[in-house]
Protein backbone atom coordinates (compact mmCIF):
# COMPACT_ATOMS: atom_id res chain seq x y z
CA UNK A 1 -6.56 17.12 12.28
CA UNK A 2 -6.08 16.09 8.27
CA UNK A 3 -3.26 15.73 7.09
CA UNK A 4 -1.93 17.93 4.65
CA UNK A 5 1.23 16.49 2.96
CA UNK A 6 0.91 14.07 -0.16
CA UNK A 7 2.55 11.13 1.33
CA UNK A 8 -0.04 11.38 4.46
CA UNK A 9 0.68 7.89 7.01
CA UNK A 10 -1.11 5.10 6.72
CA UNK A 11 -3.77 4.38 9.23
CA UNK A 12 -2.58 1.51 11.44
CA UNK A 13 -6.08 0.38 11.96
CA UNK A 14 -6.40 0.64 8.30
CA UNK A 15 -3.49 -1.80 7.65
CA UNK A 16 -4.41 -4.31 9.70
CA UNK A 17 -7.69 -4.97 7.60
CA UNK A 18 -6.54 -4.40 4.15
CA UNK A 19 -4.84 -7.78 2.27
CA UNK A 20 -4.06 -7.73 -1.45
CA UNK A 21 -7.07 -8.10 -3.64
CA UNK A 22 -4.85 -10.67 -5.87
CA UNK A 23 -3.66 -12.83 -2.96
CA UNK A 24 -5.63 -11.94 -0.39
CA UNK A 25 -1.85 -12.15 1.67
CA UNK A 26 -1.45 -9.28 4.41
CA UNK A 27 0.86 -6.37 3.20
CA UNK A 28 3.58 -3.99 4.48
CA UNK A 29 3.74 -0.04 4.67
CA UNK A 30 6.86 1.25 3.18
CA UNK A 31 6.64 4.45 4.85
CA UNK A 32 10.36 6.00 2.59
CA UNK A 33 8.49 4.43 -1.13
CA UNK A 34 4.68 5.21 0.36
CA UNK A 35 3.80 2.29 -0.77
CA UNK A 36 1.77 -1.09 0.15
CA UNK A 37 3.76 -4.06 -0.28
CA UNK A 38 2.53 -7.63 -1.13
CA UNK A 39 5.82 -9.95 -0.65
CA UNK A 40 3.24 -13.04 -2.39
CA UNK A 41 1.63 -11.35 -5.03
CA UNK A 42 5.28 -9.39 -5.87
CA UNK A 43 3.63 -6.05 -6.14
CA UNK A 44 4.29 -2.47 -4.62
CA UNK A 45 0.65 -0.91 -4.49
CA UNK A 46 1.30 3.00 -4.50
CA UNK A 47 -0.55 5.54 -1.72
CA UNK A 48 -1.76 8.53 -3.41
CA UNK A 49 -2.53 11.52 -0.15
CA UNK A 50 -3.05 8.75 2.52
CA UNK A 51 -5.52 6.21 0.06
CA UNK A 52 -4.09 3.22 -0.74
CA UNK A 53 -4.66 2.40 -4.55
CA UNK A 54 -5.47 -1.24 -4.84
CA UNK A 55 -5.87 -1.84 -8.48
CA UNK A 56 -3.20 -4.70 -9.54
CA UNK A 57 -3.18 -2.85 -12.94
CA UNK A 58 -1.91 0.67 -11.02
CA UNK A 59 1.13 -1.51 -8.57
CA UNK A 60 4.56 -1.62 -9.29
CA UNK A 61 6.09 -4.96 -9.55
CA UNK A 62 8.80 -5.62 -7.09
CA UNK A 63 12.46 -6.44 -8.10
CA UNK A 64 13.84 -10.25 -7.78
C-alpha cells in the first residue's frame, strides 16, 4: 500500500492542512513539477518521495 515511485502523490488530506511557513497562504500541488506552490510567497516548494520539503531556503522561486 506505499508507494514506490519518487514522485509519490500528495495526500489530499495532507494538502488541505499544510500553508506556507513564510505566508502562511494555502498552496497548490503541481502534480507534472511535484511541487508545492505558494502563488503569495512566489515559491515552488519541491516533494522529495511523497514529503513535502518546506524549508524557504530549499524552494524554487517562481518566474514573473
Amino acid at each position: 500500500m506505499s508507494e514506490t515511485t519518487h514522485d509519490a502523490p500528495i495526500d489530499p488530506r495532507l494538502l488541505e492542512i499544510l500553508v506556507c511557513p513564510l505566508t502562511k497562504g494555502p498552496l497548490e500541488y503541481d502534480r507534472a513539477a511535484n511541487e508545492l506552490i505558494s502563488r503569495k510567497a512566489g515559491l515552488a516548494y519541491p516533494v522529495r518521495d511523497g514529503i513535502p520539503i518546506m524549508l524557504p531556503e530549499e524552494a524554487r522561486k517562481l518566474d514573473a
